[in-house]
PDB file of N, CA and C in Angstrom:
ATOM      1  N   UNK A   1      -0.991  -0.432   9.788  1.00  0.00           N
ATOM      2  CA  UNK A   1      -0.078   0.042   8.759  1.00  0.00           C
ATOM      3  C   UNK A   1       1.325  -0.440   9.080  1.00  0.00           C
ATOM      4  N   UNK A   2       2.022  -0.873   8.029  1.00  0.00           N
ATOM      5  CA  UNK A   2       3.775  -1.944   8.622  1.00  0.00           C
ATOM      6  C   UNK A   2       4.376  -0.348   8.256  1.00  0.00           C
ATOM      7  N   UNK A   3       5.060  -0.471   9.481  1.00  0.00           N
ATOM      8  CA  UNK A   3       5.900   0.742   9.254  1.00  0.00           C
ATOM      9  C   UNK A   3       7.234   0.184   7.785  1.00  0.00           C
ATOM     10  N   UNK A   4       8.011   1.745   7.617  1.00  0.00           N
ATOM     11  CA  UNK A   4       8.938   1.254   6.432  1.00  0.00           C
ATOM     12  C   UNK A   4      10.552   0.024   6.990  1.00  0.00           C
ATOM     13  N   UNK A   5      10.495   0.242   8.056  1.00  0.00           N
ATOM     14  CA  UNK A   5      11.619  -0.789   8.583  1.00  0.00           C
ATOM     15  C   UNK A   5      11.364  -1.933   8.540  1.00  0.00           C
ATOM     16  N   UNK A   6      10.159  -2.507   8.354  1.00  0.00           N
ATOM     17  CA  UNK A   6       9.547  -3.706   8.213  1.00  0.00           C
ATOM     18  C   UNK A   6       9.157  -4.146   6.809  1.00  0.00           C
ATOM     19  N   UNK A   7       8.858  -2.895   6.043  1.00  0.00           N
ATOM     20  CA  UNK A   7       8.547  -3.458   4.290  1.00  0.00           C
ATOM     21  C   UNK A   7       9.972  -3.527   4.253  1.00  0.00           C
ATOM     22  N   UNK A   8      11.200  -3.355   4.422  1.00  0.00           N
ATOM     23  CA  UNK A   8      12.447  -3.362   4.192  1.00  0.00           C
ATOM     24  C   UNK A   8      12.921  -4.306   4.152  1.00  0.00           C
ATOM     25  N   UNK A   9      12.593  -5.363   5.189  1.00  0.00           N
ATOM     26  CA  UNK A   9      13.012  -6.721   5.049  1.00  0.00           C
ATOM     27  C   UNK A   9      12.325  -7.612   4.217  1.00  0.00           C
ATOM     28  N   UNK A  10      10.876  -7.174   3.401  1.00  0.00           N
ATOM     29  CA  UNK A  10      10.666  -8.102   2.635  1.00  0.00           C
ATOM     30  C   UNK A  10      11.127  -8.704   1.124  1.00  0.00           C
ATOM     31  N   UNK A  11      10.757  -9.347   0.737  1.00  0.00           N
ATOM     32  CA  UNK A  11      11.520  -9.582  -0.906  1.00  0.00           C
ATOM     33  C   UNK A  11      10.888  -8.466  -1.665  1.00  0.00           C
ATOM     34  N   UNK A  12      11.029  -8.374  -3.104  1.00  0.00           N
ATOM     35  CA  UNK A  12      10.481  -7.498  -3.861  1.00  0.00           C
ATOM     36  C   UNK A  12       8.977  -8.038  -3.829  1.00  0.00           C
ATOM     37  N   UNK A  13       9.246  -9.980  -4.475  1.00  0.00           N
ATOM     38  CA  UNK A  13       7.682 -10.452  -4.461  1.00  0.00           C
ATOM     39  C   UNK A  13       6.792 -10.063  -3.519  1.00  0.00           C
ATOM     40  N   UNK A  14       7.007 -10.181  -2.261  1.00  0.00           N
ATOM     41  CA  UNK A  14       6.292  -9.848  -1.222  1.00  0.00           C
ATOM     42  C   UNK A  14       5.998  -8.724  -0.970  1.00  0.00           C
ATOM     43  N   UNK A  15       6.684  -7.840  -1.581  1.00  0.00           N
ATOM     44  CA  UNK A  15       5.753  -5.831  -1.705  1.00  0.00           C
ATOM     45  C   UNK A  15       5.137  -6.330  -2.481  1.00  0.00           C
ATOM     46  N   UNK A  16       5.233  -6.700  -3.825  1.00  0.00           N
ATOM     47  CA  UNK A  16       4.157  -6.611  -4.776  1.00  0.00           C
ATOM     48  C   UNK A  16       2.893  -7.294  -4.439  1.00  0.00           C
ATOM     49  N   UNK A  17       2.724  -8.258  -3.791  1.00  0.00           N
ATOM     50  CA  UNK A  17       1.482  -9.135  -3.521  1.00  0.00           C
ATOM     51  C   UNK A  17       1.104  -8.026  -2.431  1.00  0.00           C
ATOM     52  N   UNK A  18       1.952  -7.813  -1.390  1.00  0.00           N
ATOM     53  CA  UNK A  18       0.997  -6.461  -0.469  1.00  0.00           C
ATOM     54  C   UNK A  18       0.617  -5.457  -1.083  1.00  0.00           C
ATOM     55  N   UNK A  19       1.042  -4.933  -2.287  1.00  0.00           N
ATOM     56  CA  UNK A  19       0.679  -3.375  -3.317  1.00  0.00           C
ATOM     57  C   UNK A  19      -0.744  -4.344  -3.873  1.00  0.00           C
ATOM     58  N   UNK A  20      -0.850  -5.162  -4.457  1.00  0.00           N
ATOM     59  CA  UNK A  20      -1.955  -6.002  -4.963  1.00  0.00           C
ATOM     60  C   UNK A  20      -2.802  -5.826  -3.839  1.00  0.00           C
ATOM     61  N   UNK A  21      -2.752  -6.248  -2.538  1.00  0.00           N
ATOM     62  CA  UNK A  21      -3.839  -6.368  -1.819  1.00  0.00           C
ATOM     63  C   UNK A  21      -4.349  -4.862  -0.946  1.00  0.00           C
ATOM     64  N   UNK A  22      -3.470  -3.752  -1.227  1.00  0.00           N
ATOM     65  CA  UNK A  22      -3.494  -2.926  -0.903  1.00  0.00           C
ATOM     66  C   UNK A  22      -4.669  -1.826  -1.716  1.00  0.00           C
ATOM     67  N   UNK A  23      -4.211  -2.020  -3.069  1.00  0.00           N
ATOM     68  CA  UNK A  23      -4.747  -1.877  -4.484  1.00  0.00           C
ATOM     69  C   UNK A  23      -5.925  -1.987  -4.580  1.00  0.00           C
ATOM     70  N   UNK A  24      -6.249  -3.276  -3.931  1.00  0.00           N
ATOM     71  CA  UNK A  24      -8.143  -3.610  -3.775  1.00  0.00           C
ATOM     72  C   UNK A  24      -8.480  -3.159  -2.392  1.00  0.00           C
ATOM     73  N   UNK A  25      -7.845  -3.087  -1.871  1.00  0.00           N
ATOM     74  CA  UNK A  25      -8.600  -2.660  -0.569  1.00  0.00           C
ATOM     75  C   UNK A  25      -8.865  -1.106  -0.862  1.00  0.00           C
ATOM     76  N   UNK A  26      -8.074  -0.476  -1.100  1.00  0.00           N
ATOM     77  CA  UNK A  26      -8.079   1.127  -1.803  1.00  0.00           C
ATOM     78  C   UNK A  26      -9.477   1.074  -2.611  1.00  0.00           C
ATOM     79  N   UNK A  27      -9.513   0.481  -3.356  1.00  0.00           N
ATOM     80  CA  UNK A  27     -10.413   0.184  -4.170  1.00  0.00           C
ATOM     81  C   UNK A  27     -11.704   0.127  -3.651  1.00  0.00           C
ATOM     82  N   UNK A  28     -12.057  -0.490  -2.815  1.00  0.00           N
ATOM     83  CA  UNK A  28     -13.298  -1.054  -2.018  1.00  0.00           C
ATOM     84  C   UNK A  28     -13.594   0.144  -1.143  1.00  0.00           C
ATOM     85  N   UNK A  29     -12.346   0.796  -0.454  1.00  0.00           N
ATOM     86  CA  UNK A  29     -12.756   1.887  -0.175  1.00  0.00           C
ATOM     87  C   UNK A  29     -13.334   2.775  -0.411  1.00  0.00           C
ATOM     88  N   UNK A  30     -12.848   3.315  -1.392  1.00  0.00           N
ATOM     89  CA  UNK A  30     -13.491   4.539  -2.632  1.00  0.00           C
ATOM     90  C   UNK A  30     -14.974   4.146  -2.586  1.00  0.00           C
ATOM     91  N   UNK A  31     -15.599   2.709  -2.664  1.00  0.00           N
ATOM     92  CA  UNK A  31     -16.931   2.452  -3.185  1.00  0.00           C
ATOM     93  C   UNK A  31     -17.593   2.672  -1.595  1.00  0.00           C
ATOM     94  N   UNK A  32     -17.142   2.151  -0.578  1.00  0.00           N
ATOM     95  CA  UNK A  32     -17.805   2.936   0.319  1.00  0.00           C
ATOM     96  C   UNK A  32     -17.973   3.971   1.079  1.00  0.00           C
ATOM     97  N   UNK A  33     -16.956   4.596   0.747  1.00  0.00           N
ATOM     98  CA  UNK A  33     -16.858   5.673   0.528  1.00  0.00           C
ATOM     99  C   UNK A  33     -18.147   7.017  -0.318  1.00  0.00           C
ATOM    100  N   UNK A  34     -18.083   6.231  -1.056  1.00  0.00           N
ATOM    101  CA  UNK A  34     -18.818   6.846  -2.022  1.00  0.00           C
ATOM    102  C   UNK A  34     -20.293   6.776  -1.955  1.00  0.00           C
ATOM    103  N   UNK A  35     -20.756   5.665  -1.186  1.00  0.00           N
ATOM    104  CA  UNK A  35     -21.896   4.958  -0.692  1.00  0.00           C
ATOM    105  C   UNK A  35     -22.274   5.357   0.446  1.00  0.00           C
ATOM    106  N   UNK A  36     -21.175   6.054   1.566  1.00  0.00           N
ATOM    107  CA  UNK A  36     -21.930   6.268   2.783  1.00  0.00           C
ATOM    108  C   UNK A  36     -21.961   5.185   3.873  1.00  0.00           C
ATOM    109  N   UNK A  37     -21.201   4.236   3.326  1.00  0.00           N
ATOM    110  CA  UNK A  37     -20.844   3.064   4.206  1.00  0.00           C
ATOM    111  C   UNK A  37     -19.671   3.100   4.973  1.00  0.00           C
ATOM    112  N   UNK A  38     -18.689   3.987   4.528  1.00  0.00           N
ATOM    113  CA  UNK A  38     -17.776   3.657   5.245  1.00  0.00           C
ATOM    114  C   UNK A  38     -17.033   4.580   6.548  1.00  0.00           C
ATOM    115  N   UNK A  39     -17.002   3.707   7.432  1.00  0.00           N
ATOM    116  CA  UNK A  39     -16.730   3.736   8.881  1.00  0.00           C
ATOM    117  C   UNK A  39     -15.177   4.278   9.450  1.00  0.00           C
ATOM    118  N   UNK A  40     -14.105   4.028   8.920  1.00  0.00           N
ATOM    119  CA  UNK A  40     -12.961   4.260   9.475  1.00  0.00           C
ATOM    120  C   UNK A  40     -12.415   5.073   8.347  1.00  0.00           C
ATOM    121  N   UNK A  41     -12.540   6.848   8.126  1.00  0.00           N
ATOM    122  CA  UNK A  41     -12.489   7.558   7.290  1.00  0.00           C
ATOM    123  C   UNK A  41     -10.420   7.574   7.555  1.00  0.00           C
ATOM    124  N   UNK A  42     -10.307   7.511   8.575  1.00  0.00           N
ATOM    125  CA  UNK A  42      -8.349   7.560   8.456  1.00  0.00           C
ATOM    126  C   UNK A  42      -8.166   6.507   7.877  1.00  0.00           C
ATOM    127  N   UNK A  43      -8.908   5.589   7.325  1.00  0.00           N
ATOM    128  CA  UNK A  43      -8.156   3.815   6.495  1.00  0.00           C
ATOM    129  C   UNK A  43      -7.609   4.392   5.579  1.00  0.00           C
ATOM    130  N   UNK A  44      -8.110   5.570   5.072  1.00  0.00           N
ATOM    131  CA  UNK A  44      -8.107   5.340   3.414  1.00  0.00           C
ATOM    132  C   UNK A  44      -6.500   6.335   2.977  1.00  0.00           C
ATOM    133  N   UNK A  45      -6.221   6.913   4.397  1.00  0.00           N
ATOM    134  CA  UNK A  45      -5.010   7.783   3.874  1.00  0.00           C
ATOM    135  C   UNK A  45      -3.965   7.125   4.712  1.00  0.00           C
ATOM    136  N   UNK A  46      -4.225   5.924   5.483  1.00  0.00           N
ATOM    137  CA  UNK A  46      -3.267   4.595   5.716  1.00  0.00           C
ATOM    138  C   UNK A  46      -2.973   3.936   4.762  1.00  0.00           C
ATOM    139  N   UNK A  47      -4.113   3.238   3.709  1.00  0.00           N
ATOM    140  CA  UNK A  47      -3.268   2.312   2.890  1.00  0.00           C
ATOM    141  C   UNK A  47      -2.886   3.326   1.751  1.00  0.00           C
ATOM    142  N   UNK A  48      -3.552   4.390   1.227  1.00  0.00           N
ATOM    143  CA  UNK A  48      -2.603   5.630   0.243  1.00  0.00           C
ATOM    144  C   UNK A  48      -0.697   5.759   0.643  1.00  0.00           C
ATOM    145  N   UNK A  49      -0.878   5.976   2.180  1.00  0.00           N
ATOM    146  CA  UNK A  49       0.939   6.413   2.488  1.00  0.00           C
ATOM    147  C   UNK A  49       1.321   4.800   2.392  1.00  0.00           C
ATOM    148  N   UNK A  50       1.021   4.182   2.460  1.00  0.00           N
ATOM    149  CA  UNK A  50       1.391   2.103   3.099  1.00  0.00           C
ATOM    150  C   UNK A  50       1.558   1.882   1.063  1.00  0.00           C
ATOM    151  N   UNK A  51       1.307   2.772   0.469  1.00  0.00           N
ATOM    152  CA  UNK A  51       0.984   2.287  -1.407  1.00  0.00           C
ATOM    153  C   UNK A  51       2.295   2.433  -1.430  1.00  0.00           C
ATOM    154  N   UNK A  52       2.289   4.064  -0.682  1.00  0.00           N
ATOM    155  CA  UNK A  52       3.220   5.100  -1.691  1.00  0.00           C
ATOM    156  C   UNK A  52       4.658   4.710  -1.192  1.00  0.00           C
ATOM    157  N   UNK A  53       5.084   3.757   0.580  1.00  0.00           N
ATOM    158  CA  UNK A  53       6.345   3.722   0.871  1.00  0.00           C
ATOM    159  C   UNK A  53       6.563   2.376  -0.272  1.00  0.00           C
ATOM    160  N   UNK A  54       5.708   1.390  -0.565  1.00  0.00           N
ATOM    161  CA  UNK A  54       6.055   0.180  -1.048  1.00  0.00           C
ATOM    162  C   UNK A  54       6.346   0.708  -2.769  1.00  0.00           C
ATOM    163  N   UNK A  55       5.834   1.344  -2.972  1.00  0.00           N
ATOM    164  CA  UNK A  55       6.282   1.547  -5.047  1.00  0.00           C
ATOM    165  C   UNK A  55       7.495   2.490  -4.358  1.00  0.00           C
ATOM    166  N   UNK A  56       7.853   3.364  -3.203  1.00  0.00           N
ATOM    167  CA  UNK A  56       8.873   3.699  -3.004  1.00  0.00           C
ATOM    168  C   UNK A  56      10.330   2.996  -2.900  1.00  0.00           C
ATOM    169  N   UNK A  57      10.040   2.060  -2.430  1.00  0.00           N
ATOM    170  CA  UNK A  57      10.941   0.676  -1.733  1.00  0.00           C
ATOM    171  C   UNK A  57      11.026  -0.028  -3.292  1.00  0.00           C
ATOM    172  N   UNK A  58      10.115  -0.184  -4.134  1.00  0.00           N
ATOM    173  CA  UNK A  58      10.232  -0.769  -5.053  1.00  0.00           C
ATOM    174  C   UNK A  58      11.130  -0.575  -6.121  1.00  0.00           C
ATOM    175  N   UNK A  59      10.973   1.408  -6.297  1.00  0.00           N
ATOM    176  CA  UNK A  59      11.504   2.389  -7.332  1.00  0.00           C
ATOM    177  C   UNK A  59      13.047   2.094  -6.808  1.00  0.00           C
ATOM    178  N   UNK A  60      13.237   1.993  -5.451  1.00  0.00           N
ATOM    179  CA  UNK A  60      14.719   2.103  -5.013  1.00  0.00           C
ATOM    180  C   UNK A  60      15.488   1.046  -5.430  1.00  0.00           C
ATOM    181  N   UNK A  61      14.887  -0.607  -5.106  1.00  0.00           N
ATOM    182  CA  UNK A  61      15.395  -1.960  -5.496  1.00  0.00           C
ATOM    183  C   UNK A  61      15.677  -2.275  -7.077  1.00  0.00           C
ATOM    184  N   UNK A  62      14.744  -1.332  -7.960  1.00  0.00           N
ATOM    185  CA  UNK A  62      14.905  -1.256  -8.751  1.00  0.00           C
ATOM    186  C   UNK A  62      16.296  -0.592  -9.607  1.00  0.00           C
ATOM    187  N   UNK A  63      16.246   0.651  -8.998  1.00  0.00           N
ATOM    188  CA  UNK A  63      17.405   1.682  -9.280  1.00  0.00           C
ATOM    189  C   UNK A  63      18.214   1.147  -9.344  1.00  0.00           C
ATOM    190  N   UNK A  64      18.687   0.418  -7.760  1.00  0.00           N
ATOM    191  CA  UNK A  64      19.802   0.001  -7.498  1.00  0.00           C
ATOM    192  C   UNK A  64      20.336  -1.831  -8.393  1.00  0.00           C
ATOM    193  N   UNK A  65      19.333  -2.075  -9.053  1.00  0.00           N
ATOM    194  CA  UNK A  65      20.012  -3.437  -9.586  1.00  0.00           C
ATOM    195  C   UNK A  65      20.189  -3.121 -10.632  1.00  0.00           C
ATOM    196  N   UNK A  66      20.052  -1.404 -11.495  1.00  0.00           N
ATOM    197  CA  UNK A  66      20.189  -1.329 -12.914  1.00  0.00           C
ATOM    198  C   UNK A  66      21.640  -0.535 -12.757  1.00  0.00           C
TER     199      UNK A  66
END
């Protein structure tokens, strides 16, 4: 999980392509999840908080250029 001092230095583009790959991985989770397949039950509330600092970081860059 990149801590938030580190999504800080990236561009906006570069959260969004990590929220994208974050997005499917979340995603894939849920299904094994759901299946009984899946193995590392703390992943799934890593990339949830890793979603929520980046649309956080996002909401802020945003704010601040309007």
């Amino acid at each position: 999980m990149a801590k938030a001092t580190e999504l800080k230095t990236k561009t906006s583009d570069q959260l969004a392509d990590r929220l994208v790959e974050l997005k499917k991985e979340q995603f894939n989770l849920r299904f094994q999840r759901a299946s009984g397949q899946l193995e590392n039950t703390a992943r799934v509330r890593q990339v949830r908080r890793e979603i929520a600092t980046i649309k956080t970081l996002l909401g802020e860059r945003n704010r601040a250029a309007s």
